[in-house]
PDB file of N, CA and C in Angstrom:
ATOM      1  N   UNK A   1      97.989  95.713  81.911  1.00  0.00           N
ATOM      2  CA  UNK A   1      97.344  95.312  83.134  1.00  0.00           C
ATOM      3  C   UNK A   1      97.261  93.801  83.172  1.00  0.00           C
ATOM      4  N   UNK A   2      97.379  92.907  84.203  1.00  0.00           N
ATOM      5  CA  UNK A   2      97.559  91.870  84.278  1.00  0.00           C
ATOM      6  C   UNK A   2      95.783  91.432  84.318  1.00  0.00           C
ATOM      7  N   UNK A   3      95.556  89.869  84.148  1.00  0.00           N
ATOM      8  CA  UNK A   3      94.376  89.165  84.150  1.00  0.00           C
ATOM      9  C   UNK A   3      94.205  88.758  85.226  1.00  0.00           C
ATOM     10  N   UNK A   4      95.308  89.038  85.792  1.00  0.00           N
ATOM     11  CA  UNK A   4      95.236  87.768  87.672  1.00  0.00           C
ATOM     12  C   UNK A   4      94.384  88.682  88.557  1.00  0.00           C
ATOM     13  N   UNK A   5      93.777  87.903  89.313  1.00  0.00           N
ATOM     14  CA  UNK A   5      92.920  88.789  90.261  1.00  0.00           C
ATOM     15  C   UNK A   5      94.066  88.945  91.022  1.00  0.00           C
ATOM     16  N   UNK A   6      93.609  90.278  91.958  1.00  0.00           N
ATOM     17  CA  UNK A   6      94.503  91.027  92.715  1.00  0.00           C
ATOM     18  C   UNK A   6      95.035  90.087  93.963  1.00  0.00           C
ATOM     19  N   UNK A   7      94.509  89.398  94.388  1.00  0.00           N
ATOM     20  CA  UNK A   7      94.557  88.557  95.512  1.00  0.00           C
ATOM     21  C   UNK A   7      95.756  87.688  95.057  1.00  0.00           C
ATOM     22  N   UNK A   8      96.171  86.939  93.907  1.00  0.00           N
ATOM     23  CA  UNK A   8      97.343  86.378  93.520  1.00  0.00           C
ATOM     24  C   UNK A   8      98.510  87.543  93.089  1.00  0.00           C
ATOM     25  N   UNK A   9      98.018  88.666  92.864  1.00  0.00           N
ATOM     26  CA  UNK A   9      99.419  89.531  92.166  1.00  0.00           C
ATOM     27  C   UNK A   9     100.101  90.096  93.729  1.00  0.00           C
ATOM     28  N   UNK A  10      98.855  90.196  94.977  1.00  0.00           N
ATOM     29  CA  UNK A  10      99.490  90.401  96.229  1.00  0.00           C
ATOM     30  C   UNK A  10     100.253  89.444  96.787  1.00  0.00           C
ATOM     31  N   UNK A  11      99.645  87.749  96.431  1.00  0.00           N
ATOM     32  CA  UNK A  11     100.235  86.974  97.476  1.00  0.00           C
ATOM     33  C   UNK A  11     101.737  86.386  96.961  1.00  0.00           C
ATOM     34  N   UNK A  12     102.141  87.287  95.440  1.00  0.00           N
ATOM     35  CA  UNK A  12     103.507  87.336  94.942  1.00  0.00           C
ATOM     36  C   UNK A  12     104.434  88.589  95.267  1.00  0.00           C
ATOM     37  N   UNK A  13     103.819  89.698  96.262  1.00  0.00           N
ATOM     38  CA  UNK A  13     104.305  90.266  96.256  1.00  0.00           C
ATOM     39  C   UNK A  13     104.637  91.545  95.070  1.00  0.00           C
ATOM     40  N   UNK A  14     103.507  91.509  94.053  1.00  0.00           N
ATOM     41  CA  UNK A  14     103.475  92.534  93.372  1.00  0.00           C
ATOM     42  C   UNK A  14     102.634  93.580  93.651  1.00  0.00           C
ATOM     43  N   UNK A  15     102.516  94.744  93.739  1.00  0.00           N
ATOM     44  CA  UNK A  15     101.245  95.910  93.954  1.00  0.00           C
ATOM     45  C   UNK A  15     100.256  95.614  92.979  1.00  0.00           C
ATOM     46  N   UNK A  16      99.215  95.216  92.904  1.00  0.00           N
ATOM     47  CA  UNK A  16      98.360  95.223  92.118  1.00  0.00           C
ATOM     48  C   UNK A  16      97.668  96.518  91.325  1.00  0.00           C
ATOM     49  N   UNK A  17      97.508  96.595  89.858  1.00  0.00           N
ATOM     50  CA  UNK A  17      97.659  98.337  88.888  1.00  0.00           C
ATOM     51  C   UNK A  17      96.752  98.836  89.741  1.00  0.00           C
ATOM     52  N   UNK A  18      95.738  98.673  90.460  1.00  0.00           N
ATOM     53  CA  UNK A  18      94.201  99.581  91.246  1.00  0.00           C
ATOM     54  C   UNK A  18      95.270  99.736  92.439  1.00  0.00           C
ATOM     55  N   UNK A  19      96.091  99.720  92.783  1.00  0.00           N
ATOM     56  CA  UNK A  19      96.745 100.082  94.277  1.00  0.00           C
ATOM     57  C   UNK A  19      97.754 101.457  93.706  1.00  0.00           C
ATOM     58  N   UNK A  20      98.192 101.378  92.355  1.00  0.00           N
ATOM     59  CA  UNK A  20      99.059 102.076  92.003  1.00  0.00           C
ATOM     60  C   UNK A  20      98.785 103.573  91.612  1.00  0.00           C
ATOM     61  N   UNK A  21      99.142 104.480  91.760  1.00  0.00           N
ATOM     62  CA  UNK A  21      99.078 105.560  91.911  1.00  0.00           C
ATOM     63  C   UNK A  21     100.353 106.766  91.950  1.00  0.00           C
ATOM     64  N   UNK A  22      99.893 108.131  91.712  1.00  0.00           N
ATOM     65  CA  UNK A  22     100.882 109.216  92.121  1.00  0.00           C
ATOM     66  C   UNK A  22     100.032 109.836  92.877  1.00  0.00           C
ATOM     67  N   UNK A  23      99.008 110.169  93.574  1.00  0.00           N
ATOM     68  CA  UNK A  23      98.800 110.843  94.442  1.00  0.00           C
ATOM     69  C   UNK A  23      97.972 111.862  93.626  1.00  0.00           C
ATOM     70  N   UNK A  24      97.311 111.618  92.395  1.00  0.00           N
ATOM     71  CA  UNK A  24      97.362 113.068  91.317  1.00  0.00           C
ATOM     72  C   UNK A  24      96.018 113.574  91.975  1.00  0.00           C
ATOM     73  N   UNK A  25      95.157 113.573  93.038  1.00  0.00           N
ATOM     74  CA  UNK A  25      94.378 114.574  94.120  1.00  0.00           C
ATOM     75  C   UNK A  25      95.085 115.183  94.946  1.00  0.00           C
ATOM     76  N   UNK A  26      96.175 115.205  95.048  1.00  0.00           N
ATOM     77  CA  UNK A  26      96.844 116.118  96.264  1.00  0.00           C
ATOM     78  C   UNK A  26      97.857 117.338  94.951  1.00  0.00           C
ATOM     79  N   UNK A  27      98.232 118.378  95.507  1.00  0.00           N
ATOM     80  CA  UNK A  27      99.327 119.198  94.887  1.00  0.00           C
ATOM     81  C   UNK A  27     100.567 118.674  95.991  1.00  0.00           C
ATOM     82  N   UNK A  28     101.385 118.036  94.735  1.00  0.00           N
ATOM     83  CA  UNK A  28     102.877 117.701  95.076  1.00  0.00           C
ATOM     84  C   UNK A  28     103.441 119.093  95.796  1.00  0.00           C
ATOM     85  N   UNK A  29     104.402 118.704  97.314  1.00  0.00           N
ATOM     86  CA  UNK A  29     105.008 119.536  97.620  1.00  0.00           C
ATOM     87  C   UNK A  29     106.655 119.481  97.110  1.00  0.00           C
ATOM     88  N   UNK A  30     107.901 120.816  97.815  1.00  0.00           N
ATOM     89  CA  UNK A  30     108.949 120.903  96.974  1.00  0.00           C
ATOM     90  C   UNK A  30     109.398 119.070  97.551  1.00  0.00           C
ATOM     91  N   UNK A  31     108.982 118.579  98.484  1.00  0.00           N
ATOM     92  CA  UNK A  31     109.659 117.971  99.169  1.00  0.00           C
ATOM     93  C   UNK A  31     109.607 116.499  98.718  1.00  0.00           C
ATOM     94  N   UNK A  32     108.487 116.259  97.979  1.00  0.00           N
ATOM     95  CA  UNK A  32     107.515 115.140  97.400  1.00  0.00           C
ATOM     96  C   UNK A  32     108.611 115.255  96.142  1.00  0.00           C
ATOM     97  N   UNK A  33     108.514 115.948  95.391  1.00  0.00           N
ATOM     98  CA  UNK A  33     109.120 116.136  94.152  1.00  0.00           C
ATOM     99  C   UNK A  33     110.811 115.741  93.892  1.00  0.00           C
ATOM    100  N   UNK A  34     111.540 116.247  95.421  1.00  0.00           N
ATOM    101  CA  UNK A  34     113.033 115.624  95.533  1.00  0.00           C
ATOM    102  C   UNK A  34     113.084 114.367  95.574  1.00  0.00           C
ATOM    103  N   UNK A  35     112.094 114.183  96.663  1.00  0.00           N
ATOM    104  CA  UNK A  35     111.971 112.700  97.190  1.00  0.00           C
ATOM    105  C   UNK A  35     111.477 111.730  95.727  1.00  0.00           C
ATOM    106  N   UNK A  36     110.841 112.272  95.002  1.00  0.00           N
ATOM    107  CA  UNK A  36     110.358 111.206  93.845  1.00  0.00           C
ATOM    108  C   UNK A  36     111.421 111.124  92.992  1.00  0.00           C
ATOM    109  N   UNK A  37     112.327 111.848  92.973  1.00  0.00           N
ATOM    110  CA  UNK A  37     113.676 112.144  91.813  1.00  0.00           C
ATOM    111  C   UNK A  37     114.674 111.500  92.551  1.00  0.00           C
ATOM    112  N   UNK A  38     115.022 110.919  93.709  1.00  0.00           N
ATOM    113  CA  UNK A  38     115.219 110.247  94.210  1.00  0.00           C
ATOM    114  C   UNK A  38     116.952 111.300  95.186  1.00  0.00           C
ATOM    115  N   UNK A  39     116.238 112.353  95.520  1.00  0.00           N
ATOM    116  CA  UNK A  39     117.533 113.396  95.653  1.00  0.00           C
ATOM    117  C   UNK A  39     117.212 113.380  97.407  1.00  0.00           C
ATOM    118  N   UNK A  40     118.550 114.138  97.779  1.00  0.00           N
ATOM    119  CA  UNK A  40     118.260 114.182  99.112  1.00  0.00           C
ATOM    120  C   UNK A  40     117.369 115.133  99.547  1.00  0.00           C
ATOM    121  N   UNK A  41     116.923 115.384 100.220  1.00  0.00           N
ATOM    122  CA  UNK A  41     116.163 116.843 101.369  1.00  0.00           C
ATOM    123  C   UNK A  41     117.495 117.822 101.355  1.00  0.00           C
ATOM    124  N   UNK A  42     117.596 118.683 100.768  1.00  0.00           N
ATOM    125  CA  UNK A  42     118.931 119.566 100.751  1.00  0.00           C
ATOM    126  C   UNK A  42     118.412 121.132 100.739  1.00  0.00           C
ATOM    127  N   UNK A  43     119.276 122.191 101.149  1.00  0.00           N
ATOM    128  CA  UNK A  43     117.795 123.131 100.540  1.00  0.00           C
ATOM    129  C   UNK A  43     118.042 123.865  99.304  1.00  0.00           C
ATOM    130  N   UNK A  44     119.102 123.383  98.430  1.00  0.00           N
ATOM    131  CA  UNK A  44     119.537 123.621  97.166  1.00  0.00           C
ATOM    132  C   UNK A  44     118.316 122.863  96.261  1.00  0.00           C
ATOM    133  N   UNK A  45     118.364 121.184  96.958  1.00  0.00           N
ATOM    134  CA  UNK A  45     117.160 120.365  96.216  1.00  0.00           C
ATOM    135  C   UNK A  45     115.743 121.008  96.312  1.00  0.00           C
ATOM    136  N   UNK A  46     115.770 121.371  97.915  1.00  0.00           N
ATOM    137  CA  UNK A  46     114.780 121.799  97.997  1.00  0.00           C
ATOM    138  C   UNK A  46     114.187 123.419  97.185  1.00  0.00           C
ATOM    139  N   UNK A  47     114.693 124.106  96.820  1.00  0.00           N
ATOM    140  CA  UNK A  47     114.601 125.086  95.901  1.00  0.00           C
ATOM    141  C   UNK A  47     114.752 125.017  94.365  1.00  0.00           C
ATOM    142  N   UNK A  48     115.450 123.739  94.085  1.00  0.00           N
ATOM    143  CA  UNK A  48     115.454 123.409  92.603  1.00  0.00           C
ATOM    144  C   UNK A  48     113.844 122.779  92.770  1.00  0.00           C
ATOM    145  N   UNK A  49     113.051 121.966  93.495  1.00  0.00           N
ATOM    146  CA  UNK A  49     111.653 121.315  93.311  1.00  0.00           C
ATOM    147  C   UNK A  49     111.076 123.056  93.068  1.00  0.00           C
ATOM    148  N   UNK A  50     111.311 123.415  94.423  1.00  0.00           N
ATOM    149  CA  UNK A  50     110.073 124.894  94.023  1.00  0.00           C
ATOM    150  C   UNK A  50     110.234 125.618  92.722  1.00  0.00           C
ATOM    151  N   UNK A  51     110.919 125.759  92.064  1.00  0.00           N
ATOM    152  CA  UNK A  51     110.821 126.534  90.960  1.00  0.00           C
ATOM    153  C   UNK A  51     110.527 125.677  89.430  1.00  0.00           C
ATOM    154  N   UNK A  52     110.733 124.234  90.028  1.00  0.00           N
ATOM    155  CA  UNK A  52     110.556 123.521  88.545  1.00  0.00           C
ATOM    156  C   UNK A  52     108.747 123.407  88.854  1.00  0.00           C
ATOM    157  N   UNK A  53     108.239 122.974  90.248  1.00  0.00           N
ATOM    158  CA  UNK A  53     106.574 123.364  90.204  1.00  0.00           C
ATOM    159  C   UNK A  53     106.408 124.857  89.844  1.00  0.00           C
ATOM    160  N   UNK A  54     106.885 125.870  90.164  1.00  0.00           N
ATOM    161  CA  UNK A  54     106.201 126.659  89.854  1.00  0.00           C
ATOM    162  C   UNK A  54     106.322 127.043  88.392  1.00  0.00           C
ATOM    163  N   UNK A  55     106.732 126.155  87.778  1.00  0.00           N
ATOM    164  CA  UNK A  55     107.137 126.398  86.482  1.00  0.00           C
ATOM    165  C   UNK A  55     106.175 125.726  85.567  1.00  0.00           C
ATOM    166  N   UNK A  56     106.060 123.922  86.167  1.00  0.00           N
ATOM    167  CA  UNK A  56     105.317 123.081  85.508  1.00  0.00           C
ATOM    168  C   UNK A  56     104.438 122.560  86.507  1.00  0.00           C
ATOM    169  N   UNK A  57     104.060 123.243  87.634  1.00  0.00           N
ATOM    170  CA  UNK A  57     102.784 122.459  88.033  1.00  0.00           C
ATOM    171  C   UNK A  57     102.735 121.275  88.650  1.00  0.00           C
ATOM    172  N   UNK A  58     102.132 120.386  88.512  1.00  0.00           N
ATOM    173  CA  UNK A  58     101.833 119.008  88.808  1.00  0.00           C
ATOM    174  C   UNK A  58     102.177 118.035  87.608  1.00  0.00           C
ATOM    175  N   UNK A  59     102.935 118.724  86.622  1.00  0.00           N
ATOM    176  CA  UNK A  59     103.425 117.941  85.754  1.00  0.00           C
ATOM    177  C   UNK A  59     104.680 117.385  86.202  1.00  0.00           C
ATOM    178  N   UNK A  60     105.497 118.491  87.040  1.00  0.00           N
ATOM    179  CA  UNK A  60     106.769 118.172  87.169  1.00  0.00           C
ATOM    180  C   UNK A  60     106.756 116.627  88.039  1.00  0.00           C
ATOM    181  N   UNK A  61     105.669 116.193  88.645  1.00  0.00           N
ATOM    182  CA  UNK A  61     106.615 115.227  89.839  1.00  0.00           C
ATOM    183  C   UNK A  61     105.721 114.068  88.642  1.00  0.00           C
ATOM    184  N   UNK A  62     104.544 114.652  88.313  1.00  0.00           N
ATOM    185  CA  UNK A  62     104.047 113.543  87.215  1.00  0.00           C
ATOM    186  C   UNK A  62     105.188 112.613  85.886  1.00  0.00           C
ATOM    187  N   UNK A  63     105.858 113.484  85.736  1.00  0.00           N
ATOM    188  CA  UNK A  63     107.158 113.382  84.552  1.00  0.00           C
ATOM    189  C   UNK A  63     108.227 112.839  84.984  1.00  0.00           C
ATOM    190  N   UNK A  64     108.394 113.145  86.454  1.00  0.00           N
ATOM    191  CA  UNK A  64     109.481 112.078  87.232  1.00  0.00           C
ATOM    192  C   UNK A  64     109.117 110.733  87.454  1.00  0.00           C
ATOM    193  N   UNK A  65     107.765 110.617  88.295  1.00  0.00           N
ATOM    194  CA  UNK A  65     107.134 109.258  88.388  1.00  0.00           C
ATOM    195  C   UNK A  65     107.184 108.276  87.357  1.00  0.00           C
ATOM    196  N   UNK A  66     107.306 106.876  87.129  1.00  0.00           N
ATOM    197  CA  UNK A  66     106.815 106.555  86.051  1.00  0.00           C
ATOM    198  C   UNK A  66     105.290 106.454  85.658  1.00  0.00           C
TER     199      UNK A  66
END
């Protein structure tokens, strides 16, 4: 985590770590999960996301994210 107050890590154009996030209060949908793996909307993609959540949960898009 950086020492700089947030106000200089914005006015460089970096996200400051308190802005950063996965969303981990919401349940990832199949669609969230392609999109984070960086795949198209397909409905092959879209059926490979549904079965890797229903497999692993909210781990799966957690494990893609960094």
């Amino acid at each position: 985590m950086s020492d700089e107050p947030e106000s200089i890590s914005v006015s460089r154009g970096v996200t400051p770590d308190s802005l950063l996030h996965t969303g981990a209060s919401d349940d990832p949908s199949p669609e969230d999960l392609v999109l984070a793996s960086g795949r198209d909307l397909t409905p092959h993609n879209l059926e490979w996301a549904q079965r890797r959540l229903a497999r692993e949960g909210r781990a799966a898009i957690d494990k893609t994210l960094p």
